[in-house]
C-alpha atoms as a PDB file:
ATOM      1  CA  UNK A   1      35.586 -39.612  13.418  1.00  0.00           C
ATOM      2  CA  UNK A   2      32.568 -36.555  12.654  1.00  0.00           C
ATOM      3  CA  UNK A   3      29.409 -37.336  14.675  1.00  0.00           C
ATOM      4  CA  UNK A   4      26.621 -35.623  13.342  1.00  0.00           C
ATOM      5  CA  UNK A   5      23.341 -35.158  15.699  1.00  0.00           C
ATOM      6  CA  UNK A   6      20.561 -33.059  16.553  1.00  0.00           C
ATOM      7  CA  UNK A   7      23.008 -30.325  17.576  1.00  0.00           C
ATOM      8  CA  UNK A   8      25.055 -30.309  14.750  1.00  0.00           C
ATOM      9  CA  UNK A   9      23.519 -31.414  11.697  1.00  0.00           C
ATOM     10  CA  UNK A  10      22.883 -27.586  10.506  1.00  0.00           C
ATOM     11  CA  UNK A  11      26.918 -27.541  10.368  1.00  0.00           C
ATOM     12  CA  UNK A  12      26.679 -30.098   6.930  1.00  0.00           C
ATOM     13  CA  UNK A  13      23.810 -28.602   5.332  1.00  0.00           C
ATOM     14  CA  UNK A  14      23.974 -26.238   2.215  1.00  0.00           C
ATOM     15  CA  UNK A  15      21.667 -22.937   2.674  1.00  0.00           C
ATOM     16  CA  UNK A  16      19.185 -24.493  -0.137  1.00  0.00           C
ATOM     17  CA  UNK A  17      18.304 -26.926   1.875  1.00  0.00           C
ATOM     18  CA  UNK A  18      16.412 -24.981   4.227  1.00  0.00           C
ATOM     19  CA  UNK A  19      12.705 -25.581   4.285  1.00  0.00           C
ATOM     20  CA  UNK A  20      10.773 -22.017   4.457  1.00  0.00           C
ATOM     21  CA  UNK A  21      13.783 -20.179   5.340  1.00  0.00           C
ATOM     22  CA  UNK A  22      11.475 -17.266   6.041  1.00  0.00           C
ATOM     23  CA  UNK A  23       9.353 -17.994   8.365  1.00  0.00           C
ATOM     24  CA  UNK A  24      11.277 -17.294  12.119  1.00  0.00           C
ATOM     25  CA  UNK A  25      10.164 -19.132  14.908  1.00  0.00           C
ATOM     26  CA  UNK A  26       7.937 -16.625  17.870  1.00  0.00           C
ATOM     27  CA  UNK A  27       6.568 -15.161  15.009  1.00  0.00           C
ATOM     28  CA  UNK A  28       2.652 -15.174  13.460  1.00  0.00           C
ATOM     29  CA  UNK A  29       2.310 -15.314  10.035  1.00  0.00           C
ATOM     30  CA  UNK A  30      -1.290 -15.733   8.126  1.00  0.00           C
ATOM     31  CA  UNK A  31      -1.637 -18.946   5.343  1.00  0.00           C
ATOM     32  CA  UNK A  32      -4.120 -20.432   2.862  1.00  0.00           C
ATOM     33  CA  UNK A  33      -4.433 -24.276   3.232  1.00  0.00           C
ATOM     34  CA  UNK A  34      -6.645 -26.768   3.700  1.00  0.00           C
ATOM     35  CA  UNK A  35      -6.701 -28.902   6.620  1.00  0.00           C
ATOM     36  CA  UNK A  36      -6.039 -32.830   5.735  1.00  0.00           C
ATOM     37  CA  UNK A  37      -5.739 -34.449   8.979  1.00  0.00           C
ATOM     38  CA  UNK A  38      -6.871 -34.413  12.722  1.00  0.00           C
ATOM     39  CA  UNK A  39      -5.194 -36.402  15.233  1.00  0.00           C
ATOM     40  CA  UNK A  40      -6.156 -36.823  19.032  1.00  0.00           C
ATOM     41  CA  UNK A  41      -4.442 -38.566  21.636  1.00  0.00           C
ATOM     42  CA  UNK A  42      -1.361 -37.251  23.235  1.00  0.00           C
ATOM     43  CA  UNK A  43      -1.492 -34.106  22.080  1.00  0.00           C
ATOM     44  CA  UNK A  44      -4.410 -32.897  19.800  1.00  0.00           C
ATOM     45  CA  UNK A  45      -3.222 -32.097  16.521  1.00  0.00           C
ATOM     46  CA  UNK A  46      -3.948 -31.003  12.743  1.00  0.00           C
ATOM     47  CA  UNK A  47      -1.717 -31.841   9.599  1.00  0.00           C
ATOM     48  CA  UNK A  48      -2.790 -28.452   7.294  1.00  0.00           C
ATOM     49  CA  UNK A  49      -1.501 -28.429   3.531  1.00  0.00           C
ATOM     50  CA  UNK A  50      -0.546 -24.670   2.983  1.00  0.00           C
ATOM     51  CA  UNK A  51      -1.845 -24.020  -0.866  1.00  0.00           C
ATOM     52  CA  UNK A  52       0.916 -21.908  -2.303  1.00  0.00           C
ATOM     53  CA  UNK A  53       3.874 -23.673  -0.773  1.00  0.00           C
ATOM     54  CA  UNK A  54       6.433 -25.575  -2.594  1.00  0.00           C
ATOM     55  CA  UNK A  55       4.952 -29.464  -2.355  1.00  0.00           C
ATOM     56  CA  UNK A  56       7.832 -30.616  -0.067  1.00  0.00           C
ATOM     57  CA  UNK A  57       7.424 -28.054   2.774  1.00  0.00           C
ATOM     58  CA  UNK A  58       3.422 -27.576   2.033  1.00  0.00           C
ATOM     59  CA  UNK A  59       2.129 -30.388   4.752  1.00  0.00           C
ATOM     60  CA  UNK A  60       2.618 -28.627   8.336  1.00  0.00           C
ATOM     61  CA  UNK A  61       1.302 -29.677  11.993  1.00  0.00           C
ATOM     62  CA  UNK A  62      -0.934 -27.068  13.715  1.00  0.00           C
ATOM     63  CA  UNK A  63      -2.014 -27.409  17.013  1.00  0.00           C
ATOM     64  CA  UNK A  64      -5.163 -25.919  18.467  1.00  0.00           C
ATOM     65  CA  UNK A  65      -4.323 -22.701  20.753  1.00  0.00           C
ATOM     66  CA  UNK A  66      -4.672 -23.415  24.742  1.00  0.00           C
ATOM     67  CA  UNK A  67      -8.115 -24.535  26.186  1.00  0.00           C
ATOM     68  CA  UNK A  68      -9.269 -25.666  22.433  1.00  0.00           C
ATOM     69  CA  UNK A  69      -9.052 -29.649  20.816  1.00  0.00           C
ATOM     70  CA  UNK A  70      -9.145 -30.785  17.169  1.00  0.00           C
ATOM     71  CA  UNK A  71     -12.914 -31.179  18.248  1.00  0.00           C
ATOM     72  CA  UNK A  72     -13.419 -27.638  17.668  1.00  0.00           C
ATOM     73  CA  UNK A  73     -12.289 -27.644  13.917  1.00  0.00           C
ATOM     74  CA  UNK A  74     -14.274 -30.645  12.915  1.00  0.00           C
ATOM     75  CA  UNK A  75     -16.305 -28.088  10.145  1.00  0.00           C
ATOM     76  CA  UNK A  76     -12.710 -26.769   8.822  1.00  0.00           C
ATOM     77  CA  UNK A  77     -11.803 -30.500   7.865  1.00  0.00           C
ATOM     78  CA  UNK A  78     -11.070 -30.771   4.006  1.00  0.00           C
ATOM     79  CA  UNK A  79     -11.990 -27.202   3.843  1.00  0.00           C
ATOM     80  CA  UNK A  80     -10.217 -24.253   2.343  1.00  0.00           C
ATOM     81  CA  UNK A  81      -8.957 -21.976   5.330  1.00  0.00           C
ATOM     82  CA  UNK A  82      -7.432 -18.903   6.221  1.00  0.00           C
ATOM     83  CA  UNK A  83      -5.079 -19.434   9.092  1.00  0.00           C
ATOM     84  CA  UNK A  84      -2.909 -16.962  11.788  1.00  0.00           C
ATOM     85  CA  UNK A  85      -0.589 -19.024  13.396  1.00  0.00           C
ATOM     86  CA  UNK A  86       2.510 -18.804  15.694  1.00  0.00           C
ATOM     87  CA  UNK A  87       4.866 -20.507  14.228  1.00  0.00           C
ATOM     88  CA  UNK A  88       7.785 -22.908  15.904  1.00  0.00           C
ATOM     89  CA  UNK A  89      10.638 -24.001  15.166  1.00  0.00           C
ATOM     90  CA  UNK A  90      14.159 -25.378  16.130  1.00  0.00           C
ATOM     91  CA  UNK A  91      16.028 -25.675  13.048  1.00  0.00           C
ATOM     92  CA  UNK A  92      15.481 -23.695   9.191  1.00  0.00           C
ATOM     93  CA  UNK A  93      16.131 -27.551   8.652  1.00  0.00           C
ATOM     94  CA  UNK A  94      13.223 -28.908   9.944  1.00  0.00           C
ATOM     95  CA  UNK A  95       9.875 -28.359   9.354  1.00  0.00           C
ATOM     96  CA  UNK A  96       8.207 -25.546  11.679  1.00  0.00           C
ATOM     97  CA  UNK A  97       4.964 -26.166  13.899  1.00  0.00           C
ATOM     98  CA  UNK A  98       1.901 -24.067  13.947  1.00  0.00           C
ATOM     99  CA  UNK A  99       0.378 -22.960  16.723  1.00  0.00           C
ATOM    100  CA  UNK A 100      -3.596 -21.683  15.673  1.00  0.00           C
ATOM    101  CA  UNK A 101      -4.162 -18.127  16.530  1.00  0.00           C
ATOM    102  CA  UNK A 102      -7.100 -17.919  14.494  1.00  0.00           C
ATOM    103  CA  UNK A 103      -8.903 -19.737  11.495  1.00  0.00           C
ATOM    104  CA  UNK A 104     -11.437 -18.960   9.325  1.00  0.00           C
ATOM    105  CA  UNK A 105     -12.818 -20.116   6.152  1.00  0.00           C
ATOM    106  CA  UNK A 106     -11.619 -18.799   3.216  1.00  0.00           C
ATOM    107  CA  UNK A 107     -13.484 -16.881   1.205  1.00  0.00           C
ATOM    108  CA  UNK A 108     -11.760 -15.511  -2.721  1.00  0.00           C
ATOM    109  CA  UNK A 109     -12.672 -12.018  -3.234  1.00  0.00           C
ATOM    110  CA  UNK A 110     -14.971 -11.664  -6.116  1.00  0.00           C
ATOM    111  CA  UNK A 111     -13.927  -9.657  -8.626  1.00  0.00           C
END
């Protein structure tokens, strides 16, 4: 009998089925999204929807960098953003976390 867990799962999974397969965990990469949900209690936390991301990978959880709370974002929610980020992760299987380095509001270059 094959148990499959936490530790092991990777082992049955075909290479498509990573979700954003190039993003590497200790790593900051910069996103467009808008943020869609704020969350306190346990741990303060944001659900952002990256814009150009494929829909099933698009929705990720951000936390606020040390010393800040979702408090401090209240004028980003439902906004447009431009985010730096750390990002986390465990397995290319699982979704990564975001950890805020910096946000802004977007702004589209005028052309």
């Amino acid at each position: 009998m094959v148990e499959i867990n936490i530790d092991n799962f990777e082992n049955y999974l075909s290479e498509d089925e990573k979700i954003l397969p190039d993003f590497y965990g200790g790593e900051v990469y910069s996103f467009k999204g808008k943020i869609i949900s704020m969350q306190c209690g346990k741990g303060d936390s944001m659900k952002i929807r990256l814009t150009d991301f494929p829909k099933k990978c698009r929705d990720l959880v951000c936390y606020p960098s040390e010393g800040r709370t979702t408090k401090d974002f209240d004028d980003f929610y439902g906004k447009e953003v431009a985010v730096k980020a750390l990002v986390e992760r465990k397995s290319f299987y699982q979704k990564p976390k975001l950890h805020l380095q910096e946000i802004d509001l977007f702004q589209s270059n005028l052309v």
